[in-house]
Protein backbone atom coordinates (compact mmCIF):
# COMPACT_ATOMS: atom_id res chain seq x y z
CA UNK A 1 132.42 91.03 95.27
CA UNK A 2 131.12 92.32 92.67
CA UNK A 3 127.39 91.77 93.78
CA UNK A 4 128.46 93.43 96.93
CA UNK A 5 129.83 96.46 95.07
CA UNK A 6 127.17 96.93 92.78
CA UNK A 7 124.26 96.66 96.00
CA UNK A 8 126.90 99.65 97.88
CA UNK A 9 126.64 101.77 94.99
CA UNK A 10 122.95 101.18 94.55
CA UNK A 11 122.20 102.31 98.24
CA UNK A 12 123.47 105.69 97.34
CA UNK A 13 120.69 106.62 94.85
CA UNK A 14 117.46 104.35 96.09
CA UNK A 15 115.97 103.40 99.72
CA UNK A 16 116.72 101.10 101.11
CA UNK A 17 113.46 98.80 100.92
CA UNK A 18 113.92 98.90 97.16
CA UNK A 19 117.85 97.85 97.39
CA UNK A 20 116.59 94.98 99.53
CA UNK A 21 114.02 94.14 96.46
CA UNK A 22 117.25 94.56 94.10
CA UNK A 23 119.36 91.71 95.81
CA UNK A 24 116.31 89.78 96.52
CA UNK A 25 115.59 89.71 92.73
CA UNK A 26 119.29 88.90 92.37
CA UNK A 27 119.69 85.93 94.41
CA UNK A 28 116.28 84.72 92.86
CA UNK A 29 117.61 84.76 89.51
CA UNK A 30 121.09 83.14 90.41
CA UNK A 31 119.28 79.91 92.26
CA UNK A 32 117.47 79.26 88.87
CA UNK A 33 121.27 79.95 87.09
CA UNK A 34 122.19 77.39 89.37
CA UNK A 35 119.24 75.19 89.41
CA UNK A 36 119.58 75.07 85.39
CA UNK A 37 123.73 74.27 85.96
CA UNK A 38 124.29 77.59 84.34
CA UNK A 39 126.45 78.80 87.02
CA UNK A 40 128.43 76.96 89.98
CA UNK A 41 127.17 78.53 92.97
CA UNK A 42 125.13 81.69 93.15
CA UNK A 43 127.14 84.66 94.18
CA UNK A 44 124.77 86.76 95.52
CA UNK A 45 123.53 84.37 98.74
CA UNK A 46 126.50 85.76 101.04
CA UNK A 47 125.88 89.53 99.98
CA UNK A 48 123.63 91.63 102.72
CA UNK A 49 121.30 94.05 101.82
CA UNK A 50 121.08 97.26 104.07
CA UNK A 51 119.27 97.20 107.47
CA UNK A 52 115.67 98.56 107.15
CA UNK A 53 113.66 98.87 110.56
CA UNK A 54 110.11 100.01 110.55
CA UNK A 55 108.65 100.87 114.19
CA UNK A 56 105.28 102.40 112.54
CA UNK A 57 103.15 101.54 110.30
CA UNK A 58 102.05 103.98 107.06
CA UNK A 59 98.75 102.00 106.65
CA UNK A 60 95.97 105.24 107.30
CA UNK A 61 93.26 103.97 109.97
CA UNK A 62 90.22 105.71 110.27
CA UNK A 63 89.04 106.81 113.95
CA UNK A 64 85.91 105.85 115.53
CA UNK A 65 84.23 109.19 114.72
CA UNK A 66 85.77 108.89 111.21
CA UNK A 67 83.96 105.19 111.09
CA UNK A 68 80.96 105.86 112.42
CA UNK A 69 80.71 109.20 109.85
CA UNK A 70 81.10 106.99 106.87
CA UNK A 71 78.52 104.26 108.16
CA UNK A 72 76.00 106.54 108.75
CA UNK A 73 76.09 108.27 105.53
CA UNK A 74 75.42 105.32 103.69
CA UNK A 75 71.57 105.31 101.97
CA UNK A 76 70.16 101.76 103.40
CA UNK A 77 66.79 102.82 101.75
CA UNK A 78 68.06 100.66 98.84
CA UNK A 79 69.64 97.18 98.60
CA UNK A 80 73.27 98.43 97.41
CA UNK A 81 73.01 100.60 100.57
CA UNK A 82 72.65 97.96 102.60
CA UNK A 83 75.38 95.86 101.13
CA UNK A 84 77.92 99.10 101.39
CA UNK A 85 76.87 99.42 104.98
CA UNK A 86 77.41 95.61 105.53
CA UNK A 87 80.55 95.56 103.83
CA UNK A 88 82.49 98.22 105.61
CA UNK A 89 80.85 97.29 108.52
CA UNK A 90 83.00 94.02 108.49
CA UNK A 91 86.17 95.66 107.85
CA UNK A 92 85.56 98.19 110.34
CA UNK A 93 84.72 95.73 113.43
CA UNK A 94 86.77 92.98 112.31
CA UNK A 95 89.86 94.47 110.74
CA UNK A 96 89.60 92.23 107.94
CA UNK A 97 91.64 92.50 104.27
CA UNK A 98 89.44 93.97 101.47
CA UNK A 99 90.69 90.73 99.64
CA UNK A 100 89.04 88.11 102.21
CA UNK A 101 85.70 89.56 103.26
CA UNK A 102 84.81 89.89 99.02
CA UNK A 103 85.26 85.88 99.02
CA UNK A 104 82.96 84.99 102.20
CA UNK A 105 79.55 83.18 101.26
CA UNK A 106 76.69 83.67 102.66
CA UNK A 107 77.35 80.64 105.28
CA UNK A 108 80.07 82.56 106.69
CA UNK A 109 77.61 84.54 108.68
CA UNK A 110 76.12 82.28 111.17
CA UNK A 111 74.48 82.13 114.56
CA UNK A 112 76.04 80.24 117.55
CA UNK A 113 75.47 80.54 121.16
CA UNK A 114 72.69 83.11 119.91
CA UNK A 115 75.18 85.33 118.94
CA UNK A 116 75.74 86.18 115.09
CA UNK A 117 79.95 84.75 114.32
CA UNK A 118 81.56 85.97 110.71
CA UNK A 119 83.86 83.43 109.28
CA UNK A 120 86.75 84.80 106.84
CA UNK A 121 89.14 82.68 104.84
CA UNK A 122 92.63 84.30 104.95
CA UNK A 123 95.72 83.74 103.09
CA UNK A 124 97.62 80.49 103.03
CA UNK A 125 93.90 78.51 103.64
CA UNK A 126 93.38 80.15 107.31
CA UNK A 127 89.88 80.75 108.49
CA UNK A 128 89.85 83.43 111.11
CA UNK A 129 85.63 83.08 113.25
CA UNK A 130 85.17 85.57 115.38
CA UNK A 131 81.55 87.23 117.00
CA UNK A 132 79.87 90.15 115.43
CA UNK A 133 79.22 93.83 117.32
CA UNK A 134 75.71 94.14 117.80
CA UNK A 135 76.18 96.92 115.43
CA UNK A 136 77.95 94.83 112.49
CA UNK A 137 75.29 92.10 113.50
CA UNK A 138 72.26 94.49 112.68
CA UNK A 139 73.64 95.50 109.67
CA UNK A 140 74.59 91.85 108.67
CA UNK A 141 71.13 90.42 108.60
CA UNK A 142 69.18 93.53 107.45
CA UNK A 143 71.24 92.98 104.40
CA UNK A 144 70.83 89.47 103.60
CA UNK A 145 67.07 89.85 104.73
CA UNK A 146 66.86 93.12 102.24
CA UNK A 147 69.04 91.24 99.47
CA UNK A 148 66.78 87.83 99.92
CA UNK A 149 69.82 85.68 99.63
CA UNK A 150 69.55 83.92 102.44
CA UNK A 151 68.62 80.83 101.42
CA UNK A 152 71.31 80.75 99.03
CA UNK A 153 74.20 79.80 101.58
CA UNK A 154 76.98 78.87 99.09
CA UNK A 155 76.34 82.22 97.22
CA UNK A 156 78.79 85.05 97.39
CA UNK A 157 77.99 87.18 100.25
CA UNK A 158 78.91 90.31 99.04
CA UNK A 159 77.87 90.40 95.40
CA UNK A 160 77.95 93.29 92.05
CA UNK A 161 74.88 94.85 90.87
CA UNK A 162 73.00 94.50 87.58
CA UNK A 163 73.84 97.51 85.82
CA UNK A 164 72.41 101.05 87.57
CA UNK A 165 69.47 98.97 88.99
CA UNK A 166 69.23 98.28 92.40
CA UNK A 167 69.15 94.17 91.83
CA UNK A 168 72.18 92.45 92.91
CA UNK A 169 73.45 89.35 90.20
CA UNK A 170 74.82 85.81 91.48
CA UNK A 171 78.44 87.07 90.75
CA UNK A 172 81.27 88.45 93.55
CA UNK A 173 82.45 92.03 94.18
CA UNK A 174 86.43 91.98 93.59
CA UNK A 175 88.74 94.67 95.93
CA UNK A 176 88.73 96.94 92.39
CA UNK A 177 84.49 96.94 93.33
CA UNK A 178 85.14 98.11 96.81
CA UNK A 179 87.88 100.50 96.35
CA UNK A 180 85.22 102.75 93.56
CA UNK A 181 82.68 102.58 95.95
CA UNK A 182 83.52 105.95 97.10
CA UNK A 183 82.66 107.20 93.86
CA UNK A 184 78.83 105.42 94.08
CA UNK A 185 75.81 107.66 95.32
CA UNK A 186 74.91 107.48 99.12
CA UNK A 187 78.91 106.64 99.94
CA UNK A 188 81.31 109.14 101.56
CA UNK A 189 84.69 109.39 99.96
CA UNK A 190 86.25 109.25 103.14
CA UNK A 191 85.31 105.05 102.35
CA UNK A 192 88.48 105.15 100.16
CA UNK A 193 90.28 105.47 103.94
CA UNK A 194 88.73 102.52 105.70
CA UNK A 195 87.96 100.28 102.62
CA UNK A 196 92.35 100.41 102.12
CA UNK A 197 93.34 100.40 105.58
CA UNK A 198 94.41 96.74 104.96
CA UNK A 199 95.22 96.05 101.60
CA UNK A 200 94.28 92.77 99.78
């Protein structure tokens, strides 16, 4: 009752996703009360939150135009260019998380049926293969071609640079790498869009 009460009177002055994340934190922290015999029964399972519906999404997608903008602003003159272009070039084509195409290896990019296939490994240990656009393919191998890391096929695909040279190092970009990007010379800011559109 009093759980119930106390989750009423909290509707009035939050939304209700964040009452939902009250009670949820709640009945989390009852179980181990009850796990650890502190309390009988946890008093909190029977309480329900408010009802929360969400028909559309708030996740900002860039358009085609938008897309292809970005891309083609991107300096490939340079290695880092070529890795930018590569890298939202996945996300773009594929719809993939930030979070999973900064962990693919240089295998992940392979050719079967002579068709060029990206490989992504997803949450919960799912790997999602799926062919490349002929665009995302050209933009795939000039980069590993430009970067000269093809031969190392358990390397980290999408790797940092070595200070304000244009060198890559053997060590992996992380989402924080791709969400500055914006901020790096030969990148539109509109990036910040596309690079987010499914966070990681």
């Amino acid at each position: 009752m009093h759980v119930a009460a106390y989750i009423a009177e909290l509707g009035k002055i939050i939304a209700a996703p964040s009452v939902k994340l009250q009670l949820a934190a709640i009945r989390v922290l009852f179980d181990w009360l009850v796990i650890g015999q502190v309390v009988p029964q946890n008093p909190a399972s029977s309480v329900k939150g408010p009802k929360h519906i969400v028909k559309k999404g708030k996740t900002p997608v860039s358009s085609a135009d938008e897309a292809r903008e970005v891309l083609d602003t991107i300096d490939v003159s340079f290695t880092i260019g070529l890795r930018d272009r590569a890298l939202i070039g996945i996300m773009v084509y594929t719809f993939a998380r930030v979070g999973a195409v900064v962990r693919m290896r240089v295998e992940d990019v392979y050719v079967q049926g002579r068709r060029t296939w990206v490989r992504l490994h997803e949450k919960g240990g799912k790997r999602h293969e799926m062919p490349c656009h002929h665009n995302l393919d050209e933009y795939l191998h000039a980069y590993i071609e430009g970067a000269g890391i093809k031969a190392d096929s358990k390397g980290y695909l999408f790797r940092t640079a070595r200070g304000r040279t244009n060198q890559l190092s053997d060590r992996p970009m992380y989402q924080v790498d791709v969400y500055r990007m914006p901020r790096m010379p030969g990148c539109a800011r509109k990036l910040a869009v596309t690079a987010s559109a499914r966070p990681g």
